[in-house]
N, C-alpha and C. Protein backbone atom coordinates (compact mmCIF):
# COMPACT_ATOMS: atom_id res chain seq x y z
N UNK A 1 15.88 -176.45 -4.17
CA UNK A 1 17.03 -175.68 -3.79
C UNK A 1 16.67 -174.20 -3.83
N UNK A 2 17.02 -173.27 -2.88
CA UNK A 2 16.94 -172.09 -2.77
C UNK A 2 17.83 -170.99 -2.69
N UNK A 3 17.58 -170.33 -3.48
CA UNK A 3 18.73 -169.12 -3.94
C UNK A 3 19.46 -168.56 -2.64
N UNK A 4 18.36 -168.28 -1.42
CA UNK A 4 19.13 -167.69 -0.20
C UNK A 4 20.65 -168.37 -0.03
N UNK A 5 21.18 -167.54 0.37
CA UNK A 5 22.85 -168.24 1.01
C UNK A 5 22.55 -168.06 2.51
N UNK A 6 22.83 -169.14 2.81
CA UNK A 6 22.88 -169.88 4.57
C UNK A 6 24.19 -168.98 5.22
N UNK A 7 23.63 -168.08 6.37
CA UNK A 7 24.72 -166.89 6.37
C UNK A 7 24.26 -166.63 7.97
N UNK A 8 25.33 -167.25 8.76
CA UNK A 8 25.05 -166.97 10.22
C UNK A 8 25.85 -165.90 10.62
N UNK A 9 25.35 -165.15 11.29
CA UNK A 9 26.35 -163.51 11.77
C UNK A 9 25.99 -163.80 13.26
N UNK A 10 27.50 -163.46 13.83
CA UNK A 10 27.54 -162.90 15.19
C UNK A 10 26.63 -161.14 15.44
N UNK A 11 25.97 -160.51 14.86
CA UNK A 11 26.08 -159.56 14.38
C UNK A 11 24.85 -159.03 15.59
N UNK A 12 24.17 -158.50 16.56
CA UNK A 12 22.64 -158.37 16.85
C UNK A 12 21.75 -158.30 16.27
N UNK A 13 20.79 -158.32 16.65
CA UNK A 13 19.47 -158.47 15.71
C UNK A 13 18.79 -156.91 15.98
N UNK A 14 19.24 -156.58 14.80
CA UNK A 14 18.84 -154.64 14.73
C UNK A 14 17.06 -154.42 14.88
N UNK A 15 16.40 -155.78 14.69
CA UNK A 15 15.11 -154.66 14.62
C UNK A 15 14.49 -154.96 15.90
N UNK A 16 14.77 -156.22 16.52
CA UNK A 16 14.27 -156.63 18.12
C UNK A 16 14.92 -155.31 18.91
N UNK A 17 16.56 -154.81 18.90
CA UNK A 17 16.80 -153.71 19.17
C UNK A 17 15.94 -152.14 18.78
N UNK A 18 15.64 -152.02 17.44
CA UNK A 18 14.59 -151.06 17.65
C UNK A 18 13.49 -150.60 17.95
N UNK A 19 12.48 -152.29 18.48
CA UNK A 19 11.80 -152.90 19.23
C UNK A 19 12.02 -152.29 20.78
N UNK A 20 12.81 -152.57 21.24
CA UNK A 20 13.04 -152.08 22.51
C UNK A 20 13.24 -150.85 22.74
N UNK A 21 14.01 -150.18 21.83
CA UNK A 21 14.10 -148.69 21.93
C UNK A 21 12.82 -148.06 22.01
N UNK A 22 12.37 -148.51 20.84
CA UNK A 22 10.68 -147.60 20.71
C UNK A 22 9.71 -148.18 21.49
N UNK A 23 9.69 -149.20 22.15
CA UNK A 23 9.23 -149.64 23.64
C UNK A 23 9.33 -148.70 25.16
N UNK A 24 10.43 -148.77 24.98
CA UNK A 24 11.54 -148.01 25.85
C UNK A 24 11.10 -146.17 25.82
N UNK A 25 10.96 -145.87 24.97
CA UNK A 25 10.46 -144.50 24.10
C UNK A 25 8.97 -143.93 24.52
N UNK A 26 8.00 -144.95 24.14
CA UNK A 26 7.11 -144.86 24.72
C UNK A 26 6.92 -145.10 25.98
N UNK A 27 7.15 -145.37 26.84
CA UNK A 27 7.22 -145.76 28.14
C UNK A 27 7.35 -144.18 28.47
N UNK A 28 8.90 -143.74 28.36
CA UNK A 28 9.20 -142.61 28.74
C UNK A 28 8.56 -141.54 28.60
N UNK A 29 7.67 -141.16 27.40
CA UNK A 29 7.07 -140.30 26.98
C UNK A 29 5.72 -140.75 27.86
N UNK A 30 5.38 -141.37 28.12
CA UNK A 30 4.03 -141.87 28.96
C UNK A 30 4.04 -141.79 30.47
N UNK A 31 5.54 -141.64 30.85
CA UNK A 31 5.77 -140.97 32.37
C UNK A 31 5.76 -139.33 32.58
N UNK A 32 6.54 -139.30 31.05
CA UNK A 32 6.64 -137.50 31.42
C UNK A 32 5.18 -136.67 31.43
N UNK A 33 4.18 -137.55 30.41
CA UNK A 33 2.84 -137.12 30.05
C UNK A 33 2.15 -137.42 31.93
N UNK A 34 1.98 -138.16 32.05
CA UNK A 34 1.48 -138.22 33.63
C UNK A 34 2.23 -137.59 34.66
N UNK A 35 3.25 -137.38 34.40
CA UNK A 35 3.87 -136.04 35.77
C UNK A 35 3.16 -134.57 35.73
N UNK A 36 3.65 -134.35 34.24
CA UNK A 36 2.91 -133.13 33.78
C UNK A 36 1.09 -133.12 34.16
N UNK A 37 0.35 -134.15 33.56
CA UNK A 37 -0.64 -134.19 34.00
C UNK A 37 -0.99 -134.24 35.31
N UNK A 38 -0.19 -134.85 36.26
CA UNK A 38 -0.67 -135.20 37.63
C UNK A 38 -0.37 -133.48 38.41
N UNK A 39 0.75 -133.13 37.76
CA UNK A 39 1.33 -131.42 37.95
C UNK A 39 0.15 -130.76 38.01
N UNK A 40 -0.64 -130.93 36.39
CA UNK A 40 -1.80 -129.48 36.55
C UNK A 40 -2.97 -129.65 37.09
N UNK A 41 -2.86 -131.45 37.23
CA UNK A 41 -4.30 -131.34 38.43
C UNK A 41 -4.04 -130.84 39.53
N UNK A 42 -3.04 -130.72 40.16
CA UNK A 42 -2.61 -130.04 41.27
C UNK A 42 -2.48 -128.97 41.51
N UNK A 43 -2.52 -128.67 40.44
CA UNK A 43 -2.43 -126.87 39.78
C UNK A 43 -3.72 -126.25 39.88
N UNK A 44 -4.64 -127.18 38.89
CA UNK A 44 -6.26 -126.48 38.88
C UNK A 44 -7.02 -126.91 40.17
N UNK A 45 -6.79 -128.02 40.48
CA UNK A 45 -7.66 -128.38 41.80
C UNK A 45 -7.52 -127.94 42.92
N UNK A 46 -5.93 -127.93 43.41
CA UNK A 46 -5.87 -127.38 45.08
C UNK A 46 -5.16 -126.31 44.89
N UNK A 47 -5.00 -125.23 43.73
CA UNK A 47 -4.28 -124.05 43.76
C UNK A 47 -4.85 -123.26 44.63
N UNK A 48 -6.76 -123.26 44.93
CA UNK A 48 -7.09 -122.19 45.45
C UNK A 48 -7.11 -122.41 46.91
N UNK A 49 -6.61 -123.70 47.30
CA UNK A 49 -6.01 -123.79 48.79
C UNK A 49 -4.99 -123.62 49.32
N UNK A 50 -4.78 -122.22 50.48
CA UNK A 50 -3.42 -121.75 50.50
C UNK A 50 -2.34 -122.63 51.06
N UNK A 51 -2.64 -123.45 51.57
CA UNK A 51 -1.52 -124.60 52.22
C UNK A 51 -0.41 -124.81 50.91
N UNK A 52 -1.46 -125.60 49.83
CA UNK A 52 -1.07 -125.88 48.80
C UNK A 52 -0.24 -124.90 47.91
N UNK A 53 -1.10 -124.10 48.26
CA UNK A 53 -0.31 -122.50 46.83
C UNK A 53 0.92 -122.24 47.62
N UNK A 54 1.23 -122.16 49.03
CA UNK A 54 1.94 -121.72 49.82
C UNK A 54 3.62 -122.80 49.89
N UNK A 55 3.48 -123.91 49.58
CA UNK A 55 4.30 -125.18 49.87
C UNK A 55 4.51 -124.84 48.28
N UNK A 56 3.94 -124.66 47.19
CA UNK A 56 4.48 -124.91 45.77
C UNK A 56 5.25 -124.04 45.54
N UNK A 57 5.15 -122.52 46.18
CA UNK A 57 5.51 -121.53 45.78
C UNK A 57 6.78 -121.13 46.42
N UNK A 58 6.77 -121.79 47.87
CA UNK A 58 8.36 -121.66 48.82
C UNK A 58 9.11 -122.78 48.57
N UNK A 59 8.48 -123.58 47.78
CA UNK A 59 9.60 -125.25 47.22
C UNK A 59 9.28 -125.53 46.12
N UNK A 60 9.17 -124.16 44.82
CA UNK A 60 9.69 -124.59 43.81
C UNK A 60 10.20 -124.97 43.42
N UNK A 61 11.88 -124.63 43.65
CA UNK A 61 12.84 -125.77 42.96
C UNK A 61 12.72 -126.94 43.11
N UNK A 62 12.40 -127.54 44.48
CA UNK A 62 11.75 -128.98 44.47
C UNK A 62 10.77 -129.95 43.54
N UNK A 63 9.85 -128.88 43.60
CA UNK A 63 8.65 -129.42 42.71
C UNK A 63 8.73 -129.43 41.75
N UNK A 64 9.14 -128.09 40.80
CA UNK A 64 9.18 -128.12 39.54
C UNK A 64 10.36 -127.92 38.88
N UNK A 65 11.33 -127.70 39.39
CA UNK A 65 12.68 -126.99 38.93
C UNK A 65 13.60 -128.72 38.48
N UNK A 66 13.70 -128.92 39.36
CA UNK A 66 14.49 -130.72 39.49
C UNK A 66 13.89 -131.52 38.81
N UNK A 67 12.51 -131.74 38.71
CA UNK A 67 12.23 -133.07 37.81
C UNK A 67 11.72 -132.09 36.48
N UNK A 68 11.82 -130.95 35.98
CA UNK A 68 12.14 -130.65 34.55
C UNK A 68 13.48 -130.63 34.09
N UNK A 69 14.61 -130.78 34.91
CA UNK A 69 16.29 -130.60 35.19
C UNK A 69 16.06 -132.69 34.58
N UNK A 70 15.52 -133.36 35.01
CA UNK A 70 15.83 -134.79 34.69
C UNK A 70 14.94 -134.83 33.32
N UNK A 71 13.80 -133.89 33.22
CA UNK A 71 13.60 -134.19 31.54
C UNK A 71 14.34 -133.61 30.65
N UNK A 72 14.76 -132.78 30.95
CA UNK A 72 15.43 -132.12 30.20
C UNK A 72 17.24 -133.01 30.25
N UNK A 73 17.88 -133.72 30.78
CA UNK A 73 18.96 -134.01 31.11
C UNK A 73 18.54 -135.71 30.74
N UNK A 74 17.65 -136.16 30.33
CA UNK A 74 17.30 -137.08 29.99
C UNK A 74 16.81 -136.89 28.04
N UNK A 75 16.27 -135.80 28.00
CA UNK A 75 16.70 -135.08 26.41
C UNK A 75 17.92 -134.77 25.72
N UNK A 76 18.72 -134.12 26.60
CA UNK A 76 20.05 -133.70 26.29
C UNK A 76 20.99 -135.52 25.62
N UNK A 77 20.89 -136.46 26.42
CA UNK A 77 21.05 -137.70 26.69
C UNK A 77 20.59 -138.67 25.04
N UNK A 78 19.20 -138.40 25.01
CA UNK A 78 18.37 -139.15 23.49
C UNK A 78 18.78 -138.58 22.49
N UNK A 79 19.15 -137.49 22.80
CA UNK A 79 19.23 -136.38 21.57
C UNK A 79 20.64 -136.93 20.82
N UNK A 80 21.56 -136.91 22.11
CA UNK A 80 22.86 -137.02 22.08
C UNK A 80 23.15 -138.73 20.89
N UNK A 81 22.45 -139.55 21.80
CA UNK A 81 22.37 -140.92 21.35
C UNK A 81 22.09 -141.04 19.65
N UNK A 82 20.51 -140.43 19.77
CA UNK A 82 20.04 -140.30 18.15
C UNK A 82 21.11 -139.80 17.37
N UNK A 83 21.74 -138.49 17.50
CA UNK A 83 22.89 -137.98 16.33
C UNK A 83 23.93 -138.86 16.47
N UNK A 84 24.42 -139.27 17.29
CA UNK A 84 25.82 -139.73 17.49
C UNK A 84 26.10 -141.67 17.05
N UNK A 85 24.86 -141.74 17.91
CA UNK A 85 24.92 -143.67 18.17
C UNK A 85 24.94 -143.50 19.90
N UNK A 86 25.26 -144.58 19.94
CA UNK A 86 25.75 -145.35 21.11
C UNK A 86 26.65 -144.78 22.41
N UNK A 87 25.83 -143.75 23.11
CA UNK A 87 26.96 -143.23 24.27
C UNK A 87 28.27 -143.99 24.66
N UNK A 88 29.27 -143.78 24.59
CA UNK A 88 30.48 -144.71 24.93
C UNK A 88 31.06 -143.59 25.54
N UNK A 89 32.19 -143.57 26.13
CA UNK A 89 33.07 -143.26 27.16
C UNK A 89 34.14 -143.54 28.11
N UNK A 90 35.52 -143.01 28.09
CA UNK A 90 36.52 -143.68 28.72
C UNK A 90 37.08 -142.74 29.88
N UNK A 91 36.77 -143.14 31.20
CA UNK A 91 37.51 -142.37 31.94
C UNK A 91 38.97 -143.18 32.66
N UNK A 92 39.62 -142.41 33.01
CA UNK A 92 41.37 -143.36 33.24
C UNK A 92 40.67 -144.26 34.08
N UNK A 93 40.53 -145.56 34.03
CA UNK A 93 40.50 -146.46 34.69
C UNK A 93 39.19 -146.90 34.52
N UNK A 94 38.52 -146.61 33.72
CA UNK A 94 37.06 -147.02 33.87
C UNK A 94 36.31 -147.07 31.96
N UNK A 95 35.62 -147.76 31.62
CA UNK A 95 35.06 -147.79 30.34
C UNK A 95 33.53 -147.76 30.04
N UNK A 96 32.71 -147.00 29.82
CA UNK A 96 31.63 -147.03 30.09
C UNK A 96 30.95 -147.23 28.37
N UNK A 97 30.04 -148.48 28.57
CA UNK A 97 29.58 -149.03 27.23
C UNK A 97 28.48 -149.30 27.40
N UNK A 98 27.53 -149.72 26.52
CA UNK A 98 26.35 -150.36 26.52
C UNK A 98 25.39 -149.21 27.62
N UNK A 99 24.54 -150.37 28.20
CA UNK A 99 23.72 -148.84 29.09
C UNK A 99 24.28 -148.24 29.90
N UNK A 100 25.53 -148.77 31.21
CA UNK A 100 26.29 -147.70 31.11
C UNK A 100 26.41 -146.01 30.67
N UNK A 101 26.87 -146.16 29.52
CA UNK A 101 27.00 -145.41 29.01
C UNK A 101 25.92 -143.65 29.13
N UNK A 102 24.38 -144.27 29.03
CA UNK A 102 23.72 -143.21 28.71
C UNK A 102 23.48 -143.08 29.85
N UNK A 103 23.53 -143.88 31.18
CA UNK A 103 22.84 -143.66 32.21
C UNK A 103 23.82 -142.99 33.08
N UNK A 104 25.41 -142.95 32.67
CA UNK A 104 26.00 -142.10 33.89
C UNK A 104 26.44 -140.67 32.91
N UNK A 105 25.89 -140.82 31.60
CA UNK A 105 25.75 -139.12 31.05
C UNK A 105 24.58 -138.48 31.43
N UNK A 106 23.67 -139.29 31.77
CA UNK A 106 22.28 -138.66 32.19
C UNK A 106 22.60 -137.62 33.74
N UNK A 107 23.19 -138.74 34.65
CA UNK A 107 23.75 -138.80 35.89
C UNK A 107 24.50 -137.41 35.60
N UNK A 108 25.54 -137.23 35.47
CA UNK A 108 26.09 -136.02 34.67
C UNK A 108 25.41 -134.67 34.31
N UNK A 109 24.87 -135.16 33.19
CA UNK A 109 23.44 -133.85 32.69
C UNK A 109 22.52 -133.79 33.75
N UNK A 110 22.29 -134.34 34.66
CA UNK A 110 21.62 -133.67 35.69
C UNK A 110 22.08 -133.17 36.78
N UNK A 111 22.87 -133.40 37.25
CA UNK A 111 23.86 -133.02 38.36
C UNK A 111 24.70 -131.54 37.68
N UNK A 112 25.12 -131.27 36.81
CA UNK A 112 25.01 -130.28 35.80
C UNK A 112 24.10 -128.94 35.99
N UNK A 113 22.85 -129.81 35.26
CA UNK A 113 21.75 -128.52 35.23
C UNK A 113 21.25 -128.33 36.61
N UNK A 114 20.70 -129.15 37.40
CA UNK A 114 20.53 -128.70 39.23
C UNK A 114 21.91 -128.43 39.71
N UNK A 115 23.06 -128.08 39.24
CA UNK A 115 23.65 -127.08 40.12
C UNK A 115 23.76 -125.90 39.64
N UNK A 116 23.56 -125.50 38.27
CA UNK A 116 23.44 -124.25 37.69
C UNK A 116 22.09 -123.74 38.22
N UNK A 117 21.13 -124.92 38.36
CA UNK A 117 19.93 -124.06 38.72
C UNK A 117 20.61 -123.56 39.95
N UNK A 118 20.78 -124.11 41.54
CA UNK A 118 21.12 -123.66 42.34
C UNK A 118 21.92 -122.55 42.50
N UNK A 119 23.16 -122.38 41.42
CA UNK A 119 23.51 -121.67 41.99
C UNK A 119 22.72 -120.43 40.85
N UNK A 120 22.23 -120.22 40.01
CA UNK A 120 21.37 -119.09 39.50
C UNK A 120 19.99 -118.89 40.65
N UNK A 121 19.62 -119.29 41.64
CA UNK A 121 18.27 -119.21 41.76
C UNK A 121 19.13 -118.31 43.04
C-alpha cells in the first residue's frame, strides 16, 4: 500500500505547457537571430553595390523599420504575458482567450507602432 492519494484533476498539465512555451521561445529567438543575421550579410556583402545601397536606403521603412515594428510588438506582447498571465480580452460581442488572445494584441501592437512610424517618418 502506498501513501500517495489517487487524485485525478481536470486541471492542465503545467510543465508539458512550459514545454511548449520554451519550445515556442526558442524557435522565436532563432528567427529573430537569422533575420538580423541574414540583415548584416546584406549589409557587409552587397553594401558596396549601389543598386543595393540605393533600394535599402529609399525603402527603409520597408526593410528595416516594419519587421523591427513586429519584434518589437511581438515583445511588447511576451512581456505583457510574462507579468500578467494569460492575454484575455472582451470586446462587445466578441471574447478573446487562449491564443487568440496574444495573437490579435500582437495584431494591435503592430498596427500601432507602423502607424506611428508612418506618420513620424
Amino acid at each position: 500500500m502506498t501513501d500517495e492519494p489517487n487524485i485525478k484533476s481536470d486541471e492542465p498539465n503545467i510543465k508539458s505547457n512550459e514545454r511548449l512555451d520554451t519550445a515556442l521561445r526558442i524557435i522565436g529567438v532563432r528567427i529573430l537571430v537569422l533575420f538580423v543575421a541574414a540583415f548584416l550579410v546584406l549589409v557587409f556583402t552587397d553594401w558596396i553595390q549601389s543598386d543595393v545601397r540605393s533600394v535599402v536606403i529609399a525603402h527603409s521603412g520597408a526593410i528595416v523599420v516594419l519587421p523591427a515594428a513586429g519584434v518589437f510588438a511581438l515583445l511588447v506582447v511576451a512581456i505583457f504575458q510574462f507579468t500578467s498571465g494569460n492575454v484575455e480580452f472582451e470586446v462587445p460581442g466578441f471574447k478573446f482567450k487562449g491564443a487568440s488572445g496574444p495573437i490579435l494584441m500582437w495584431i494591435i501592437a503592430y498596427a500601432v507602432i507602423a502607424n506611428s512610424v508612418h506618420l513620424l517618418w
